[in-house]
Protein backbone atom coordinates (compact mmCIF):
# COMPACT_ATOMS: atom_id res chain seq x y z
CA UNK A 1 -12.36 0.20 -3.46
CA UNK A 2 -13.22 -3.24 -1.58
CA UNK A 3 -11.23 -4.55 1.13
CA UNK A 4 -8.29 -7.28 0.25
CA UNK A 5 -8.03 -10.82 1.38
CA UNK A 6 -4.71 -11.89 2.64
CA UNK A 7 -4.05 -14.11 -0.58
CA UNK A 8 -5.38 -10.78 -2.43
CA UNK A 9 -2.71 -8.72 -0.64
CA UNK A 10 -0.05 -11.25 -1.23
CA UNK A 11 -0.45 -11.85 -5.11
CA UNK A 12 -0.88 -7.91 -5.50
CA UNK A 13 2.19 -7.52 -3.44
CA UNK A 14 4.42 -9.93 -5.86
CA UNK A 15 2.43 -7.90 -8.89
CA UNK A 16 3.91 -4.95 -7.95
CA UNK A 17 7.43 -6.33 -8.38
CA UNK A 18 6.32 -6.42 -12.55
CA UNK A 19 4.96 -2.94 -12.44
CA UNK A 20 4.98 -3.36 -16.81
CA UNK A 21 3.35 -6.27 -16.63
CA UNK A 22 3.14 -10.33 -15.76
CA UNK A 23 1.44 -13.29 -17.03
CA UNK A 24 -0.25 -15.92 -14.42
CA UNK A 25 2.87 -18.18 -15.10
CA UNK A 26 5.57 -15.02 -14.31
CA UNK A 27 3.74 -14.20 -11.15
CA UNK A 28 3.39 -18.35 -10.14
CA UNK A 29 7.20 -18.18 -10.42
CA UNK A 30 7.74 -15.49 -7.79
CA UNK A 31 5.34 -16.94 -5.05
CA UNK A 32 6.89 -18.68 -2.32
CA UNK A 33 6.38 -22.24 -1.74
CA UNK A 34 3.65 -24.14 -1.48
CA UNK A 35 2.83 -22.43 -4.45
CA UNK A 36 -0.94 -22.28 -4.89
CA UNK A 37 -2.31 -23.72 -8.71
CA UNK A 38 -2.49 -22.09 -11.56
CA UNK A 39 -6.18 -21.91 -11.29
CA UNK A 40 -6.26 -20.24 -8.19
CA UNK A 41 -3.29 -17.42 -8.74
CA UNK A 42 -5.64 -16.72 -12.09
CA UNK A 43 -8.73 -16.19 -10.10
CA UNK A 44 -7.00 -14.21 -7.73
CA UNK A 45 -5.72 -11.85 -10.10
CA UNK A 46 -9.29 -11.80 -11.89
CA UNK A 47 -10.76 -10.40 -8.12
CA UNK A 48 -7.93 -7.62 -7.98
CA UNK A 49 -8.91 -6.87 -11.27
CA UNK A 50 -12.76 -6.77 -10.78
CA UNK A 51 -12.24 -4.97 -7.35
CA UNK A 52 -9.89 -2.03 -9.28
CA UNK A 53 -6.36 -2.84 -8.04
CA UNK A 54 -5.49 -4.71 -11.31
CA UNK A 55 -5.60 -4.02 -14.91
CA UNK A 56 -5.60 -6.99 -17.33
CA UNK A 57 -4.29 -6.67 -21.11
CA UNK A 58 -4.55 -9.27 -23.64
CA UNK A 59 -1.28 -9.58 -25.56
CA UNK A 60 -1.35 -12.60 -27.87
CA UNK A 61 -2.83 -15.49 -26.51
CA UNK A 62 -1.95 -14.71 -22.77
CA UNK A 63 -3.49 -12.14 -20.54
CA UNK A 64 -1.10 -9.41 -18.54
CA UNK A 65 -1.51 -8.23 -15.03
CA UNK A 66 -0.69 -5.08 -14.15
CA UNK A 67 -0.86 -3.11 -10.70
CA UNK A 68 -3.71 0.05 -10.71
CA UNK A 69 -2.12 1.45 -7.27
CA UNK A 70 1.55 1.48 -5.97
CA UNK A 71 2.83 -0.03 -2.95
CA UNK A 72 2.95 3.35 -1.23
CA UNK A 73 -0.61 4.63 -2.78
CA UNK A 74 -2.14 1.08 -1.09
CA UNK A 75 -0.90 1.85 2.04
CA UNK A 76 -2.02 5.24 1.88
CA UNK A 77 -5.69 3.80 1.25
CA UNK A 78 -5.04 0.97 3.73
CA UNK A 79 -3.97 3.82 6.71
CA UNK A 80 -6.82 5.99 5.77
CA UNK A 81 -9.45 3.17 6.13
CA UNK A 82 -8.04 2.47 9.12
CA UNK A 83 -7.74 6.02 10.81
CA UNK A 84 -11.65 6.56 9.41
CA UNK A 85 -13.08 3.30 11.41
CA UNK A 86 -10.99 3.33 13.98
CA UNK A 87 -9.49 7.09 15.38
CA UNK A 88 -12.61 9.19 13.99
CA UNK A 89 -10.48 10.34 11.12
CA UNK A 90 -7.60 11.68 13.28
CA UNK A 91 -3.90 10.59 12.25
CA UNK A 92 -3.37 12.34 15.25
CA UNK A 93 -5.48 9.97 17.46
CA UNK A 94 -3.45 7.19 15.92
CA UNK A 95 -0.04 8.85 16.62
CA UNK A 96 -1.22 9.10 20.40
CA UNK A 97 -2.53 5.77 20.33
CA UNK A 98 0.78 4.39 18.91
CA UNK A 99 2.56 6.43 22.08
CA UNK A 100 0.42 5.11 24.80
CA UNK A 101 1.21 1.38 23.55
CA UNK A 102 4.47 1.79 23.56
CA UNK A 103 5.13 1.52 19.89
CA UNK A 104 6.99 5.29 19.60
CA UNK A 105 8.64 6.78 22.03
CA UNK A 106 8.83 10.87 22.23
CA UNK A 107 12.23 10.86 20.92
CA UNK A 108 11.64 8.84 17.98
CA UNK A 109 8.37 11.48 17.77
CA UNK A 110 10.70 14.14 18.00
CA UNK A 111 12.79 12.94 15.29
CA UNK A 112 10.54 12.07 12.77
CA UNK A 113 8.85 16.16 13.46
CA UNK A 114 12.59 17.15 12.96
CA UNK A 115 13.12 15.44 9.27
CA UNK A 116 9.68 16.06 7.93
CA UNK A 117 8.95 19.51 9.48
CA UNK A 118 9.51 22.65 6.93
CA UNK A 119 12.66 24.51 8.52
CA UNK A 120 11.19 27.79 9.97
CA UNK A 121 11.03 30.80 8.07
CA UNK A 122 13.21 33.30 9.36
CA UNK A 123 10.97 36.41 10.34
CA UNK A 124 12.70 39.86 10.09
CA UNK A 125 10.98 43.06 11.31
CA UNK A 126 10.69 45.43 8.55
CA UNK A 127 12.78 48.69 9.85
CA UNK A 128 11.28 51.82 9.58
């Protein structure tokens, strides 16, 4: 899939608030001001669409936008293109680069291995 534009990312990020389904008009309405025109929201959704993050449906007279990805499958594309250009594929090159700027500290480290971490397996010796 191609890379975003910010207005991209910002007019896929109010589509995923209608996950069913939005006209041009329904999505204008949740943008914050300044609004952009019709015209442009339109041809923004038209690039999501031709770049695979949109679906459109014709229903009546009026076209429907729907999201192709999730919020949390877009940032799981987003990270990995990130961790391919820039940490050689390593998430754990960008966990120690994350650590050396400051931006986690070992305890928060620690406690983010302590709630997503399997508990361990208790291992009995068989007795013979």
């Amino acid at each position: 899939m191609h890379r975003l534009s910010p207005p991209e990312e910002h007019v896929l990020a109010c589509l995923w608030h209608w996950p069913e389904g939005a006209s041009v008009t329904q999505l204008r309405n949740t943008l914050p001001a300044p609004v952009p025109p019709y015209t442009t929201v339109a041809s923004t959704l038209q690039q999501l669409v031709g770049k695979g993050y949109a679906r459109v449906d014709k229903r009546g007279r009026s076209h429907w936008f729907r999201p192709r990805l999730s919020a949390p499958e877009y940032a799981r594309l987003w990270l990995a293109r990130l961790v391919t250009a820039h940490f050689a594929g390593s998430y754990a090159e960008l966990v120690r680069f994350c650590w050396q700027q400051g931006q986690v500290s070992a305890p928060e480290l620690r406690e983010v291995l302590h709630h997503t971490m399997p508990s361990p397996v208790a291992v009995t010796r068989p007795t013979s």
